[in-house]
Protein backbone atom coordinates (compact mmCIF):
# COMPACT_ATOMS: atom_id res chain seq x y z
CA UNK A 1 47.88 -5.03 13.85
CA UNK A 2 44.31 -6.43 14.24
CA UNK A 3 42.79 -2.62 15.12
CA UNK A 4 44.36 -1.86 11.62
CA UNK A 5 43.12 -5.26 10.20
CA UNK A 6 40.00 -4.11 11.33
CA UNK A 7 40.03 -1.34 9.54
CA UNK A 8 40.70 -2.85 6.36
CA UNK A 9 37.79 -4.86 6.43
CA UNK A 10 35.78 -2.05 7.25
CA UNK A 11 36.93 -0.15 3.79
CA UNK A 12 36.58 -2.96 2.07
CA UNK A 13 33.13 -3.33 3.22
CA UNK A 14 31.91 0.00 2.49
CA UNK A 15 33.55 -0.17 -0.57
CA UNK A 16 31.10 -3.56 -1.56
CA UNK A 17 28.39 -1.93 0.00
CA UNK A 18 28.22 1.03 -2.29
CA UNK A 19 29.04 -0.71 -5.58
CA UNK A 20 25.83 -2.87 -4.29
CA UNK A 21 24.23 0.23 -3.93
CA UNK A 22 25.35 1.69 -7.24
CA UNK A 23 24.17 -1.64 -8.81
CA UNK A 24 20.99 -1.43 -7.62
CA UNK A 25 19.63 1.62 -7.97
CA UNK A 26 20.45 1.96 -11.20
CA UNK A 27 17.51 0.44 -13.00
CA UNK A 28 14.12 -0.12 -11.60
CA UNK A 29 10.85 -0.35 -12.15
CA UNK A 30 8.54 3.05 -11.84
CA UNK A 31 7.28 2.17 -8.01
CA UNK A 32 10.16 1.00 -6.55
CA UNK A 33 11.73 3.74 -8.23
CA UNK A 34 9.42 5.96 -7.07
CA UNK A 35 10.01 5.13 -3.69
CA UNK A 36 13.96 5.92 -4.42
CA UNK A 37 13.33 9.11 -6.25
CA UNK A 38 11.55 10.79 -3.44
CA UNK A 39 15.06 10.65 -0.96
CA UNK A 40 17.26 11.49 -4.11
CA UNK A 41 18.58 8.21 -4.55
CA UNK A 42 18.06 7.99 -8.29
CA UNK A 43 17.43 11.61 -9.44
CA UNK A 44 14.22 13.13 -10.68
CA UNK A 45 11.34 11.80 -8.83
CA UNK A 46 8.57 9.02 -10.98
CA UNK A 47 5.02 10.33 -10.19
CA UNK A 48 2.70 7.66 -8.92
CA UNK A 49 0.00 9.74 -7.74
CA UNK A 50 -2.79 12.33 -8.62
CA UNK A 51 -2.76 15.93 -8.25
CA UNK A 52 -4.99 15.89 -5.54
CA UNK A 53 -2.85 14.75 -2.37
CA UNK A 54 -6.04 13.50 -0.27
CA UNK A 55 -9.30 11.84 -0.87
CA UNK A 56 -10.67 9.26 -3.43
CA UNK A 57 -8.93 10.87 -6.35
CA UNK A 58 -7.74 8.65 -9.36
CA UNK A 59 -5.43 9.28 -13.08
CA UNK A 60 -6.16 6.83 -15.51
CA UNK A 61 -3.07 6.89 -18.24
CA UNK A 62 -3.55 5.29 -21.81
CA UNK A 63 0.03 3.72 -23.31
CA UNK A 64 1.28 3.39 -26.78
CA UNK A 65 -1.65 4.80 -29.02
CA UNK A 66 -2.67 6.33 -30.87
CA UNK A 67 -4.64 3.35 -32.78
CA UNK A 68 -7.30 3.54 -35.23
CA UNK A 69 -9.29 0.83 -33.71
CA UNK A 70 -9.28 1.62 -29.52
CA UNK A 71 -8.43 4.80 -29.57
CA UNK A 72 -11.69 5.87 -30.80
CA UNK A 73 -13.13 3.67 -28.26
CA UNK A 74 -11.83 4.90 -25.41
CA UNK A 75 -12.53 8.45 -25.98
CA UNK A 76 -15.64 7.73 -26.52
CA UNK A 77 -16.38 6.07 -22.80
CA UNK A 78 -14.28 9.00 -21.13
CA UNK A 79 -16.67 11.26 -23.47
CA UNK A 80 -19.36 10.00 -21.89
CA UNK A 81 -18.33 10.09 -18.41
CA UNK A 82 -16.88 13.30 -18.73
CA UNK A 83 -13.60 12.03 -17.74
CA UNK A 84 -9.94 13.91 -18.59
CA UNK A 85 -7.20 10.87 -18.70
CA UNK A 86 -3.36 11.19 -19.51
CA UNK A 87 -2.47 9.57 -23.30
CA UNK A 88 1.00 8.56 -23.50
CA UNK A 89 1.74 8.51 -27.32
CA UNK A 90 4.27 7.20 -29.34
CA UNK A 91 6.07 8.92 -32.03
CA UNK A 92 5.82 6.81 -34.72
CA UNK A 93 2.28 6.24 -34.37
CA UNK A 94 1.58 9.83 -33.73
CA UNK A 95 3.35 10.57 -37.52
CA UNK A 96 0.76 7.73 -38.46
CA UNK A 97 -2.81 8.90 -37.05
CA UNK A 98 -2.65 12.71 -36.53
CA UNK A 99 -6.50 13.14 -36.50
CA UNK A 100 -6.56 11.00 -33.69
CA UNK A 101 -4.18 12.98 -31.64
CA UNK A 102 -6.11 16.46 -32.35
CA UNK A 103 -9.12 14.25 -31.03
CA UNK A 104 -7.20 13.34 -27.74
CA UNK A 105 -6.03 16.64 -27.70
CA UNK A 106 -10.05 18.48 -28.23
CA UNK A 107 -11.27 16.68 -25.89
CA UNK A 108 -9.10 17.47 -22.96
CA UNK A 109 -6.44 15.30 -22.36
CA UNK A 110 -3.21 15.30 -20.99
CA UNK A 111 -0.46 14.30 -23.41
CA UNK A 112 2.56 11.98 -22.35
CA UNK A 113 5.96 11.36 -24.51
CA UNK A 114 6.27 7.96 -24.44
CA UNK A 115 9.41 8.09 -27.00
CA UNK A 116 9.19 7.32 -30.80
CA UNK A 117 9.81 3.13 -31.78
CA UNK A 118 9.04 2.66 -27.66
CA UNK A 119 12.34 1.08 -27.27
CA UNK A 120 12.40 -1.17 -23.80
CA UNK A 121 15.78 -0.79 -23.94
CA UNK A 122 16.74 3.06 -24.14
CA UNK A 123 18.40 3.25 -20.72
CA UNK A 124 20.95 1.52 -22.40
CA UNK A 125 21.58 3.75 -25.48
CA UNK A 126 23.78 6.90 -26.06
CA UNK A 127 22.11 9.96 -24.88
CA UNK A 128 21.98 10.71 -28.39
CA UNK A 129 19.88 8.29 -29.21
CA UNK A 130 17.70 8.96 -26.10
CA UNK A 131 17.74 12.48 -27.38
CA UNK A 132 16.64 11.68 -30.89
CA UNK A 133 14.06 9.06 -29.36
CA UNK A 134 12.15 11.74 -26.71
CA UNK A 135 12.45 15.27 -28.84
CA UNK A 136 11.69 13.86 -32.26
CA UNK A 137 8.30 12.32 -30.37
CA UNK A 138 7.70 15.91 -29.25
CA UNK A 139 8.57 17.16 -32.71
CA UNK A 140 6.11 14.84 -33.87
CA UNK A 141 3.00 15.76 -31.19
CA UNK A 142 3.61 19.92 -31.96
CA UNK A 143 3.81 18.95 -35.82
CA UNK A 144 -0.03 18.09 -35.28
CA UNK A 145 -0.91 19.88 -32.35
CA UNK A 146 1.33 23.29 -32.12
CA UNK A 147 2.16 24.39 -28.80
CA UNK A 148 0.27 21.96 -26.89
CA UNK A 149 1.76 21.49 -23.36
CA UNK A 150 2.99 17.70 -23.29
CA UNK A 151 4.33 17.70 -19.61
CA UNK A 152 5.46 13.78 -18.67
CA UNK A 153 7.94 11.43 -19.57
CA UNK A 154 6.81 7.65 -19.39
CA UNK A 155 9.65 5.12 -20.62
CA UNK A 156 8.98 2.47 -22.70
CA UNK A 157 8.20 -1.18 -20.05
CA UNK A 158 8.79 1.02 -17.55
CA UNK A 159 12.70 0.83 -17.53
CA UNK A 160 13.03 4.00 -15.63
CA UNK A 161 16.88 5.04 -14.58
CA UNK A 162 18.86 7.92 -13.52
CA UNK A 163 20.69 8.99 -16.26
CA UNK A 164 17.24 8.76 -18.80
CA UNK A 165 15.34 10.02 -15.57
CA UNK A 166 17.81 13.46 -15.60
CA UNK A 167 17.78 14.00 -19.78
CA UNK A 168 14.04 13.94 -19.89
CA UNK A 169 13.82 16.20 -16.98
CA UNK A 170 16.35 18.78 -18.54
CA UNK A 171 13.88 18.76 -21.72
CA UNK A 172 11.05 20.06 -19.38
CA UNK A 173 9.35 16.60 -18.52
CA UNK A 174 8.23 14.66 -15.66
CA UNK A 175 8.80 11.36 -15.47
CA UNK A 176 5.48 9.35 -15.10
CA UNK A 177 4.96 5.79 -13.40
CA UNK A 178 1.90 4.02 -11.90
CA UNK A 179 0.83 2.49 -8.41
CA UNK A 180 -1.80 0.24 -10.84
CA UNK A 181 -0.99 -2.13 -13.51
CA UNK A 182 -3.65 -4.74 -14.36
CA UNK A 183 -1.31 -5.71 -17.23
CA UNK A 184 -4.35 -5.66 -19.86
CA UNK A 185 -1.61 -5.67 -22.73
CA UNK A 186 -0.92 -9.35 -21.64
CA UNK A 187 -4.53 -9.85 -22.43
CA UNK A 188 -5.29 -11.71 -19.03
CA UNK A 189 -9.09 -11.95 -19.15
CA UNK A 190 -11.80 -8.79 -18.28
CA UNK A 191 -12.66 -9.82 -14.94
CA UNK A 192 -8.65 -10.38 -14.32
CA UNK A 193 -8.50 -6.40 -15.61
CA UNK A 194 -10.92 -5.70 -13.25
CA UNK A 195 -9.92 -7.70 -10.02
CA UNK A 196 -6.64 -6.30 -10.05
CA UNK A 197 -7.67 -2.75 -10.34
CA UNK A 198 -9.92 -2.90 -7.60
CA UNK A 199 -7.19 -5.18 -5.54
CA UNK A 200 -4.29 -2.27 -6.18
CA UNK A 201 -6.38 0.99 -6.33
CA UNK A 202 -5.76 3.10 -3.32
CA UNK A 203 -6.54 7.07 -2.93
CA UNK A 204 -4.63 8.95 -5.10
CA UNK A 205 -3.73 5.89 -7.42
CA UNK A 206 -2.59 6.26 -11.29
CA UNK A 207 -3.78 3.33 -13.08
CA UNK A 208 -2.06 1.91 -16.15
CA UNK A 209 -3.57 0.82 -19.38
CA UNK A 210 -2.80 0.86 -23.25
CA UNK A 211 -6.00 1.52 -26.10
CA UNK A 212 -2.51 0.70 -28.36
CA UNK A 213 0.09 -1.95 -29.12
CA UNK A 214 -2.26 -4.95 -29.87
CA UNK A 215 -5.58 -6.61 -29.06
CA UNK A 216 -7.17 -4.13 -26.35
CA UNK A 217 -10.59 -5.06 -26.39
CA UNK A 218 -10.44 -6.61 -23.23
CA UNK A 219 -9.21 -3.14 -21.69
CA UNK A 220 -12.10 -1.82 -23.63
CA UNK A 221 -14.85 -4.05 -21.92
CA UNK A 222 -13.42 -3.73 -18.44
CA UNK A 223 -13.26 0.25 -19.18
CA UNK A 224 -16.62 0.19 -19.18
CA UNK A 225 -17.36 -1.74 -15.67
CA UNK A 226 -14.29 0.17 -14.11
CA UNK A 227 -15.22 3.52 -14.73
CA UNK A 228 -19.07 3.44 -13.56
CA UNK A 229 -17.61 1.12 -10.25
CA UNK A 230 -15.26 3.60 -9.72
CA UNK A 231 -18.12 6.91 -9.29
CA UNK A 232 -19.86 4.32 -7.46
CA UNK A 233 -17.54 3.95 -4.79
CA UNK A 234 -17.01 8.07 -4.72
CA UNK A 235 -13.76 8.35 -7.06
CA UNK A 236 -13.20 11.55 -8.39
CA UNK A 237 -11.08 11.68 -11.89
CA UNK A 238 -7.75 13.66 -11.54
CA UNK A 239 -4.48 14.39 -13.87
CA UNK A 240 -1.27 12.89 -12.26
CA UNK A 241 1.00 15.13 -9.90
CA UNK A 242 3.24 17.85 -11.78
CA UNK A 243 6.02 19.76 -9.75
């Protein structure tokens, strides 16, 4: 009787332990998810790093544009660096400011779908929805640009999960986090912007910020002490990793 008691427990255990599990993994942000991804835990692995594998290599992405009033300005300090970044755009404002995306687009970028309203809540819509949300944002990008290669995935607040994780990756696209987020949309201050960047940046690093969704001339002004700190110290400017 207590050997098969024993038992019991044991199930019942296991049983806890993996709806735990289950529970867990199921939404997370893009690090920890990252983390997950890579032992095939939660499905298609979240990109936190450059290309390059080694050496003082660093992505710089730009969320939520494009918008008629930082866009511009941020082009024109990677113009003048000479420096390739990763643009995630939303749909709706892509239907709103084509010229700008043809701009992005001219002068080298990397494009990123980062869905059309940038709904923070998508993981927990029909795949319909998620669907309409992802492919009418590409719709949108080839309406302007035709046939340009728009290879990531980056989901709205960074609500990564499984399920939205596998879609997006059937549609051709890699899902794309950060190991950097100075939070500049919060507005915390330039030399906050700045201090956290050089606090989190390690080798390899993809660094987080928006020219889109509000006030960004903070991330503006700390662009342009970031960047020329950043070639100081040896950094090299990459594109995040693709499969």
């Amino acid at each position: 009787m207590a050997h098969n008691s024993h038992k019991g427990w044991s199930v019942i255990l296991l049983l806890v332990f993996g709806a735990l599990l289950m529970h867990d993994t199921e939404v997370k942000g893009p690090l920890e998810e990252a983390a997950i991804g890579s032992a095939g835990v939660v499905g298609p692995h979240v990109v936190c790093n450059t290309h390059q594998q080694s050496g003082n290599w660093v992505a710089l992405t730009f969320d939520d544009g494009p918008d008629p009033t930082y866009t511009p300005q941020v082009l024109a300090i990677l113009r003048q660096y000479q420096i390739r970044a990763t643009f995630c755009l939303v749909g709706r404002e892509v239907r709103a400011y084509p010229d700008l995306v043809r701009e992005i687009v001219a002068d080298g970028h990397r494009l990123c779908d980062h869905t059309m309203t940038h709904d923070e809540h998508l993981p927990d819509k029909s795949d319909v929805r998620i669907r309409w949300e992802v492919l009418t944002t590409l719709d949108e990008i080839h309406k302007v640009v035709p046939g340009v290669e728009v290879p990531y995935y980056r989901a709205p607040g960074g609500n990564f999960t499984r399920r939205v994780n596998s879609l997006v990756a059937g549609w051709g696209l890699q899902p794309l986090g950060w190991s950097v987020d100075p939070r500049d949309w919060s507005r915390p201050g330039v030399t906050a912007i700045i201090k956290t960047v050089d606090r989190q940046l390690k080798p390899c690093g993809v660094i987080l910020f928006h020219d889109a969704g509000g006030d960004r001339s903070e991330t503006v002004a700390a662009l342009k002490q970031i960047i020329p700190a950043l070639i100081a110290q040896g950094y090299q400017f990459d594109f995040p990793d693709l499969p």
